[in-house]
C-alpha atoms as a PDB file:
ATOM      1  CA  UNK A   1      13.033  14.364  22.544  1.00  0.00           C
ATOM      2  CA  UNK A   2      13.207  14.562  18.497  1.00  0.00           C
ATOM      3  CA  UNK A   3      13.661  11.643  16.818  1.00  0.00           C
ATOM      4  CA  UNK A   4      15.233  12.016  13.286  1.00  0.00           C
ATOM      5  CA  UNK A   5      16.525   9.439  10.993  1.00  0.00           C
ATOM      6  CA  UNK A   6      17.332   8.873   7.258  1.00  0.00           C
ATOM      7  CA  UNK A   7      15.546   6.056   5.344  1.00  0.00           C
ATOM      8  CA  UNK A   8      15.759   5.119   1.809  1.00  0.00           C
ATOM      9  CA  UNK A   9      12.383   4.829   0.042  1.00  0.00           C
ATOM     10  CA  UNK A  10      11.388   3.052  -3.203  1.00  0.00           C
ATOM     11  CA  UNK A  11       9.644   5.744  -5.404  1.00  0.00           C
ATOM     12  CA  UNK A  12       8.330   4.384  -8.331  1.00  0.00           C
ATOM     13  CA  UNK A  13       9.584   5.331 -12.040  1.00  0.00           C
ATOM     14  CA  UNK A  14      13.085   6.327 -10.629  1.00  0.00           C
ATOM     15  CA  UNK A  15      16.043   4.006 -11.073  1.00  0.00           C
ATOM     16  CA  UNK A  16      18.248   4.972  -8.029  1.00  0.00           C
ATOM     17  CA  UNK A  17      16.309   4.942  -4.591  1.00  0.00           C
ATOM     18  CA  UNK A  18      15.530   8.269  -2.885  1.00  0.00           C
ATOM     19  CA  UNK A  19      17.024   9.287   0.386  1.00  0.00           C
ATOM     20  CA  UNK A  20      14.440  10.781   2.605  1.00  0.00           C
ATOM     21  CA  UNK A  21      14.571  12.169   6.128  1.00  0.00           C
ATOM     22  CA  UNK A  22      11.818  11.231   9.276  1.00  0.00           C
ATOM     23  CA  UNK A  23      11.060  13.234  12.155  1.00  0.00           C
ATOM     24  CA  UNK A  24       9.059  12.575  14.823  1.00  0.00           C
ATOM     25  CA  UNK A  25       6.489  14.928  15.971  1.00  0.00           C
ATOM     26  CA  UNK A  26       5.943  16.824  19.166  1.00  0.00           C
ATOM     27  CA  UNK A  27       2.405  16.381  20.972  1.00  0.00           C
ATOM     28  CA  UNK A  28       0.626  18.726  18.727  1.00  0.00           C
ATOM     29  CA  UNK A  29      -1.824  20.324  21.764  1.00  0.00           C
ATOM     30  CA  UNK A  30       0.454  21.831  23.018  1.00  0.00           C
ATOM     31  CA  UNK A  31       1.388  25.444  21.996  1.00  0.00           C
ATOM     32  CA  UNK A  32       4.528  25.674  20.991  1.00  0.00           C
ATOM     33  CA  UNK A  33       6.392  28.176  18.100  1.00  0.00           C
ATOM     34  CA  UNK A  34       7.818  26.656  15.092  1.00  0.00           C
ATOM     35  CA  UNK A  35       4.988  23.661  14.346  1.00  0.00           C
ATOM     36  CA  UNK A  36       4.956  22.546  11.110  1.00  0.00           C
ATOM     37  CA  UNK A  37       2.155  23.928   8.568  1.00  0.00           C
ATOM     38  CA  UNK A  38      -0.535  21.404   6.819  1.00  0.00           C
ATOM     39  CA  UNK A  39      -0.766  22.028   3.735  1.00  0.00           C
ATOM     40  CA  UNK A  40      -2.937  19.190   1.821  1.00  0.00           C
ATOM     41  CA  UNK A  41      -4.734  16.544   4.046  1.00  0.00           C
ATOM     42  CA  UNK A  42      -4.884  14.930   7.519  1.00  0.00           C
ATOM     43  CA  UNK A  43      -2.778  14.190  10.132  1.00  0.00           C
ATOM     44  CA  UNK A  44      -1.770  10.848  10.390  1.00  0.00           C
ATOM     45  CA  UNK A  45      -3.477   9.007  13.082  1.00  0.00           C
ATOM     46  CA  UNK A  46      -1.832   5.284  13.095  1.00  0.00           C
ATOM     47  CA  UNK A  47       1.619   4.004  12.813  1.00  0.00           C
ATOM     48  CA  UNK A  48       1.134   3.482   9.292  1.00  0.00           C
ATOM     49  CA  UNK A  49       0.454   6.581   7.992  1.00  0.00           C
ATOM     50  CA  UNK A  50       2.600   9.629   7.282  1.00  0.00           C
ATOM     51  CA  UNK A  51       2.644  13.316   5.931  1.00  0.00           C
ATOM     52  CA  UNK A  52       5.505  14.455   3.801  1.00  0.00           C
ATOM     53  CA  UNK A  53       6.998  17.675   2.877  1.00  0.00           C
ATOM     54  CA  UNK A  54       5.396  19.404   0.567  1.00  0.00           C
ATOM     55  CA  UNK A  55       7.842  19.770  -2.436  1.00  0.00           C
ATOM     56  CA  UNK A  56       8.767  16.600  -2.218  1.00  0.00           C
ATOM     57  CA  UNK A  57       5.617  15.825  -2.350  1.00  0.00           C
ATOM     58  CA  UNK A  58       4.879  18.025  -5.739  1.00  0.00           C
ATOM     59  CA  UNK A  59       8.409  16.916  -7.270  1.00  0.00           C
ATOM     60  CA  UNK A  60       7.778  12.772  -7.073  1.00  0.00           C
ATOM     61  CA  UNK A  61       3.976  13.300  -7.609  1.00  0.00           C
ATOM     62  CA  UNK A  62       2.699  12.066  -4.046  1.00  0.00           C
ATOM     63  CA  UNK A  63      -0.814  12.816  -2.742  1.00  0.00           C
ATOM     64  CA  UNK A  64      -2.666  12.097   0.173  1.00  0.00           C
ATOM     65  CA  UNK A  65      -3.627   7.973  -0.409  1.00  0.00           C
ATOM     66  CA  UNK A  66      -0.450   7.182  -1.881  1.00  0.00           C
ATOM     67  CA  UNK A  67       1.626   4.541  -0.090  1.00  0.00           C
ATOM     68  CA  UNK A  68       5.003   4.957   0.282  1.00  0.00           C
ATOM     69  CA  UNK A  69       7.971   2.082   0.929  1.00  0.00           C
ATOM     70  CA  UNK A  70      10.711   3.254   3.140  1.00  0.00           C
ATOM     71  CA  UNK A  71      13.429   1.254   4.536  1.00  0.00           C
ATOM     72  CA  UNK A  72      13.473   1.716   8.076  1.00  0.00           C
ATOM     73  CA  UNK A  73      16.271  -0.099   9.550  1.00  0.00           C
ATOM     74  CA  UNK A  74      15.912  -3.837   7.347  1.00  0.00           C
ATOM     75  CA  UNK A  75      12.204  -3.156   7.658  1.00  0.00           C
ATOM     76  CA  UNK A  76      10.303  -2.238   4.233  1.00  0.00           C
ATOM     77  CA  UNK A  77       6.755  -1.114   5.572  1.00  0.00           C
ATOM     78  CA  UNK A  78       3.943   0.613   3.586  1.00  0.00           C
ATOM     79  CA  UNK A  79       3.427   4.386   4.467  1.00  0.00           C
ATOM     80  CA  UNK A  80       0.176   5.512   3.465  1.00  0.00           C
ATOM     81  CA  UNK A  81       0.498   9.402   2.785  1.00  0.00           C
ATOM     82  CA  UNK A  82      -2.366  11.300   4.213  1.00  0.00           C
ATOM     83  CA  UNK A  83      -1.136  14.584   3.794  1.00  0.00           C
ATOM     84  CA  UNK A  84       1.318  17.140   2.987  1.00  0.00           C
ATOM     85  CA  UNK A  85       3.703  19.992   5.501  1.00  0.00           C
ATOM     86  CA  UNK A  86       5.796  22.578   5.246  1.00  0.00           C
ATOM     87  CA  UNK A  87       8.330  21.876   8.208  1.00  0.00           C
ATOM     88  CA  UNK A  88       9.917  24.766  10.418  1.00  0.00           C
ATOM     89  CA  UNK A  89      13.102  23.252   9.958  1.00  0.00           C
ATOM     90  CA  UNK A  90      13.775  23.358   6.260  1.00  0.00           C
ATOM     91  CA  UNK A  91      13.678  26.809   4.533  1.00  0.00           C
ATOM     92  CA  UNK A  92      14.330  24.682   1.283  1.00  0.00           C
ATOM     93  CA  UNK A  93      14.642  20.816   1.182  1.00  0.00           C
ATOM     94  CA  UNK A  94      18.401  19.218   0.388  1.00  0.00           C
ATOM     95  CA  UNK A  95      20.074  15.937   0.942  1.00  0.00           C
ATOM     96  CA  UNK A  96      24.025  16.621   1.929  1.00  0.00           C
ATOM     97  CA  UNK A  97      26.875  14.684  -0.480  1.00  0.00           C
ATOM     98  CA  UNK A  98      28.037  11.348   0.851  1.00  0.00           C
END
């Protein structure tokens, strides 16, 4: 099963917190058709450590080493970025109107 969720996350310089989405991954050995492409980096290989969309990525200036803050329901760990993807799922990356 897929686990998605939103999360707010503190990105420095900007003045109104970002809204970003996590999704768990799929055991990566096995084959399987729509995997998401690395594009910069590593895979991350501890809790602690993500890989975020590309544009994203390129728009708020993240690389690989970067640590991210996300609120993940009332908890505020740091994400270490260790590389960047290009997801299946999103043709083109939005956030719906609330």
């Amino acid at each position: 099963m897929r686990v998605t969720t939103d999360v707010i996350i503190d990105i420095p310089g900007r003045i109104e917190p970002a809204v970003g989405r996590i999704l768990s991954f799929f055991d990566m050995d096995e084959p399987r058709l729509n995997l998401p492409i690395l594009r910069s980096g590593r895979w991350p290989e501890t809790a602690s450590e993500i890989v975020v969309n590309a544009p994203f990525a390129v728009t708020n200036g993240f690389v690989p080493s970067d640590v991210i803050k996300a609120n993940m329901n009332g908890r505020n760990p740091d994400q270490t970025v260790t590389g960047t993807l290009l997801p299946p799922e999103f043709i083109y990356t939005w956030v719906p109107a609330r």
